[in-house]
Protein backbone atom coordinates (compact mmCIF):
# COMPACT_ATOMS: atom_id res chain seq x y z
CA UNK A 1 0.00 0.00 0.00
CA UNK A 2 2.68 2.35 0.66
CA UNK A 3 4.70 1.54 -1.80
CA UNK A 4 1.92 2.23 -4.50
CA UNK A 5 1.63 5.57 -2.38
CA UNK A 6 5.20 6.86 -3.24
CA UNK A 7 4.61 5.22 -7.06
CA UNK A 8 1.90 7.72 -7.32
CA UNK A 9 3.26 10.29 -5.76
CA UNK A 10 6.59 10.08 -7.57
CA UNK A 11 4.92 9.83 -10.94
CA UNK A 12 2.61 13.24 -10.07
CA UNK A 13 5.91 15.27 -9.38
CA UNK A 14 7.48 13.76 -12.84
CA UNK A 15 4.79 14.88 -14.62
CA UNK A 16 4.22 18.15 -13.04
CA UNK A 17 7.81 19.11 -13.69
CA UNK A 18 8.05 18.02 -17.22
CA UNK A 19 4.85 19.72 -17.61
CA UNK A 20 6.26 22.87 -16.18
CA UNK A 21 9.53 22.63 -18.48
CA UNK A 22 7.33 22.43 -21.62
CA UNK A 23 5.54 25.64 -20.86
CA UNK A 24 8.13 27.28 -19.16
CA UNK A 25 10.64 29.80 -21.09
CA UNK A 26 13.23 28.03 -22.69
CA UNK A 27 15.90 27.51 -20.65
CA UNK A 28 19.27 25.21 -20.07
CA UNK A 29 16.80 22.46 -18.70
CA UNK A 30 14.40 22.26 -21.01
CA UNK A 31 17.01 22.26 -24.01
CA UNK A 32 18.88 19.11 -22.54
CA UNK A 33 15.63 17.22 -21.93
CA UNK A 34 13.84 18.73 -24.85
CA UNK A 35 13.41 14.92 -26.63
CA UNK A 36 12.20 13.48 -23.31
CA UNK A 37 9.84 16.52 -22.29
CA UNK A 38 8.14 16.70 -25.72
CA UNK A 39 7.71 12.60 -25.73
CA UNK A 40 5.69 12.93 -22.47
CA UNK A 41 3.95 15.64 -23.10
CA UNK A 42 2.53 15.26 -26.64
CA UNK A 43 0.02 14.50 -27.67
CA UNK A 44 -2.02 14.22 -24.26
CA UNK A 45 -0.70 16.42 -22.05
CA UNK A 46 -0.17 19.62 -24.65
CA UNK A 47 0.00 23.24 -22.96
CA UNK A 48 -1.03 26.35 -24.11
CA UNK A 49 -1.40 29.67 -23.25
CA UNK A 50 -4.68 30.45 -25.51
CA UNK A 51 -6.96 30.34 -22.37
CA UNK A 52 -5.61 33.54 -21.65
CA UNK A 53 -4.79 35.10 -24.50
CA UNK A 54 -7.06 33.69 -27.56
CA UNK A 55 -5.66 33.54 -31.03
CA UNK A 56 -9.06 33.92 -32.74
CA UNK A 57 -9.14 32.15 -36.16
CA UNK A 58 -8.77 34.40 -39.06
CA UNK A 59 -10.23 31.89 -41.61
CA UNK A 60 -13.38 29.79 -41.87
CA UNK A 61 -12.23 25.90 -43.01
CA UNK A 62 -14.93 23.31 -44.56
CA UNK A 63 -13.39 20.16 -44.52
CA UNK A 64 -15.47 17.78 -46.49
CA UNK A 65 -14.43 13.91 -47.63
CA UNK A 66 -15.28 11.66 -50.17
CA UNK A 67 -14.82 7.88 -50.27
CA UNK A 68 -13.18 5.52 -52.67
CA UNK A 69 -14.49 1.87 -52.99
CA UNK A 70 -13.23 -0.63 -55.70
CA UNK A 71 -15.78 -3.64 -56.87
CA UNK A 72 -15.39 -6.90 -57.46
CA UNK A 73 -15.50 -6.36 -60.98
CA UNK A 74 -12.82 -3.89 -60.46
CA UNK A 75 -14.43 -0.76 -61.50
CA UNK A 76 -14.39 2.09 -58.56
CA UNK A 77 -16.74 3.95 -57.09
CA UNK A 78 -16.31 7.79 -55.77
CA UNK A 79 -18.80 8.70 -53.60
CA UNK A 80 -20.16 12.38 -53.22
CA UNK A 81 -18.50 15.16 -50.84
CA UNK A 82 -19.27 14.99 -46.80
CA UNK A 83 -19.01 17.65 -45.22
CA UNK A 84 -17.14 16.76 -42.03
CA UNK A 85 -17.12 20.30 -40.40
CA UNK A 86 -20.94 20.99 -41.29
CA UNK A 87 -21.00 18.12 -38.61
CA UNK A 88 -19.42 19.78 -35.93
CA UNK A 89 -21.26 23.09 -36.26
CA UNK A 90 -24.66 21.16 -36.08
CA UNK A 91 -23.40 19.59 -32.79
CA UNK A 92 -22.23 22.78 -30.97
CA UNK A 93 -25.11 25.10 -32.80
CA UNK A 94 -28.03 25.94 -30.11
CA UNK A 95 -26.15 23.73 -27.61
CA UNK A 96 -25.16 25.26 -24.53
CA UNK A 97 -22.98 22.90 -23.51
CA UNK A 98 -21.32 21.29 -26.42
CA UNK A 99 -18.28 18.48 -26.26
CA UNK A 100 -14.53 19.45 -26.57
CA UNK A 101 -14.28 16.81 -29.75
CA UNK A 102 -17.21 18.80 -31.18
CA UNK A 103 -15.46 21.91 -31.02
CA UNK A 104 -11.85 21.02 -31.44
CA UNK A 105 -11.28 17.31 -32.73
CA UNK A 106 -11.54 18.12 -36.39
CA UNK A 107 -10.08 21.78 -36.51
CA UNK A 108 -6.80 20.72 -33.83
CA UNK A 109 -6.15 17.70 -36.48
CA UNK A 110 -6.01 19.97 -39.67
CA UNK A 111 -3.94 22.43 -38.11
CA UNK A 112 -1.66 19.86 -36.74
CA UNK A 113 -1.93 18.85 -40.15
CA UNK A 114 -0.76 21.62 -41.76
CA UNK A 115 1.84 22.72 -39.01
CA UNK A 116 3.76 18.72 -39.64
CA UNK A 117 2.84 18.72 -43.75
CA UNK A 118 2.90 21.96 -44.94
CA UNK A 119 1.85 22.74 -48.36
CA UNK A 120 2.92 19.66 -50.67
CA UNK A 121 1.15 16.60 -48.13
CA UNK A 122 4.51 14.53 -48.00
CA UNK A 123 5.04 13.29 -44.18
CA UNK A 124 8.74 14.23 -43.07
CA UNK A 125 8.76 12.66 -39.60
CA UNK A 126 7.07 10.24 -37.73
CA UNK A 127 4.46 13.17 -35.85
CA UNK A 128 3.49 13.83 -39.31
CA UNK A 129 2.46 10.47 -40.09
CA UNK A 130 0.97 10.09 -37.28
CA UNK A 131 -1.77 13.53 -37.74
CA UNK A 132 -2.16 12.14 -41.09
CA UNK A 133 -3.33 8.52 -39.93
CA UNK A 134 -5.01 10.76 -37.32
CA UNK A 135 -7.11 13.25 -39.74
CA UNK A 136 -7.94 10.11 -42.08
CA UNK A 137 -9.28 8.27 -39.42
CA UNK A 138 -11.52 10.70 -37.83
CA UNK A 139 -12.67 10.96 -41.59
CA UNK A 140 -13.40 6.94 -41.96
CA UNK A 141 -15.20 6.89 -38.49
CA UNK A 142 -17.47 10.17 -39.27
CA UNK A 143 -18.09 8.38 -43.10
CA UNK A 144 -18.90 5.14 -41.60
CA UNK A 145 -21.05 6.36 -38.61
CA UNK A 146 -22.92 8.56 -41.12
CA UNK A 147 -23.04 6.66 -44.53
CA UNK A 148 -21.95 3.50 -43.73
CA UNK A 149 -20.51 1.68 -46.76
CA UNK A 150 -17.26 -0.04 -47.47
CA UNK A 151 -14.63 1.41 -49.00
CA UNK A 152 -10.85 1.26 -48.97
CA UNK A 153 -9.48 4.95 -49.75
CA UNK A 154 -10.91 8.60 -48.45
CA UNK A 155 -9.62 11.63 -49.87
CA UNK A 156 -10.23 14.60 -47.75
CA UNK A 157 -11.23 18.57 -49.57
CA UNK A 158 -10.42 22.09 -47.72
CA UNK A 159 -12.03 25.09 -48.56
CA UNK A 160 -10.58 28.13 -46.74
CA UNK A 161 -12.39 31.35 -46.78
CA UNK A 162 -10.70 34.61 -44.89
CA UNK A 163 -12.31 36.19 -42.58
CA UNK A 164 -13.41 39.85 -42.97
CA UNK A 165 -12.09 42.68 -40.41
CA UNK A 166 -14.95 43.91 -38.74
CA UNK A 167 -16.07 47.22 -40.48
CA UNK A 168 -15.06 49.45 -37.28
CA UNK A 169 -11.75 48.19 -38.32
CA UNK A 170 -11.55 49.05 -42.01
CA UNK A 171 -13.34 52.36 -40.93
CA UNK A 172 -9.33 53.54 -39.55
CA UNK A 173 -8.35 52.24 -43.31
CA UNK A 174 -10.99 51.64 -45.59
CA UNK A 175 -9.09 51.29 -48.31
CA UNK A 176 -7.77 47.67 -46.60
CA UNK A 177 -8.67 44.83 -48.39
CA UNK A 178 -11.79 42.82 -47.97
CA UNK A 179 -10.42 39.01 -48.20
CA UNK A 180 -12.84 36.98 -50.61
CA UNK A 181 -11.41 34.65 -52.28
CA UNK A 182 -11.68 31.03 -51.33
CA UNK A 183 -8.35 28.72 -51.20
CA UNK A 184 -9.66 25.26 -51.82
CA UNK A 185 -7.26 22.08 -51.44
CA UNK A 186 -7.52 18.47 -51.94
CA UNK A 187 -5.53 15.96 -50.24
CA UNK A 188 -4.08 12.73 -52.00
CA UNK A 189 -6.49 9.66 -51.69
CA UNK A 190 -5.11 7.70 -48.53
CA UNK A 191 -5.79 3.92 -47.35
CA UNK A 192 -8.03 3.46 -44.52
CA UNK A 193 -7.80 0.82 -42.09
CA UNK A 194 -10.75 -2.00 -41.61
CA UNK A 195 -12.01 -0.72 -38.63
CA UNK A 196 -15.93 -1.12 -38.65
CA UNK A 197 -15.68 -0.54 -42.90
């Protein structure tokens, strides 16, 4: 009993102080035991500051996915576009107290996404692999839950639209630029795994 008492207690100040390293200021500490501070840390225990100071998004993302299913016959099948964030907005819309995947899930996997991938979709490290297995999972299960269907590939579309300043904004310069144009991306068609498909 006691000796599951210190486990505990040992393993609280471990994580407490690599916690506090990875949000501290960088410092001698935290650049020795960078590797070992980041590998506890991410992706469950992941620190931010944005509770206190927000970094509102700046562009709207619809991130829709299609499906890719190949017969016996061998001639393939595309399914139509699903809109994956349309979704999320219906499950936090009039809700007063929606879920943290509702919100987040979807949105924290493309920009992990794009932070690991950048702009040509090629995974350079092992992280980036794993947000891509990530996003095309949370794809499949959203597909499957809503569609059903088998299939084998899903290829995932993002249309980003800016966000307008507000006009008391553009009323200091109104000859800023209202953003309109829509950026829209498709990613390459990636396996799924068999899980309930």
């Amino acid at each position: 009993m006691r000796a599951t008492a210190v486990v505990c207690l040992a393993t609280a100040l471990v994580h407490v102080l690599l916690v506090f390293l990875h949000v501290a200021p960088p410092n001698p500490v935290s650049r020795q035991y960078g590797r070992q501070v980041n590998a506890w840390v991410f992706p469950l225990f992941e620190q931010n500051w944005r509770l206190f100071a927000p970094d509102p998004e700046s562009v709207n993302r619809q991130i829709s996915a299609r499906t890719l299913h190949t017969a016996p016959d061998g001639s393939t099948e595309v399914s139509g576009w699903f809109d994956l964030t349309a979704v999320d907005n219906s499950s936090v819309k009039h809700n007063a107290f929606p879920s943290h995947t509702a919100q987040n899930m979807l949105r924290r996997a493309w920009s992990s996404y794009l932070e690991t991938h950048g702009g040509d979709d090629r995974p350079r490290s092992q992280r980036a692999l794993m947000m891509q297995r990530y996003l095309t999972n949370i794809a499949a299960d959203r597909l499957v839950a809503r569609r059903g269907g088998t299939f084998e590939s899903v290829q995932l579309r993002v249309i980003t639209v800016p966000i307008a300043a507000p006009a008391a904004l553009n009323v200091a310069n109104p000859a800023a630029p209202v953003p309109n144009s829509a950026n829209t991306r498709y990613l390459p068609w990636w396996k799924v795994d068999s899980h309930g498909n």
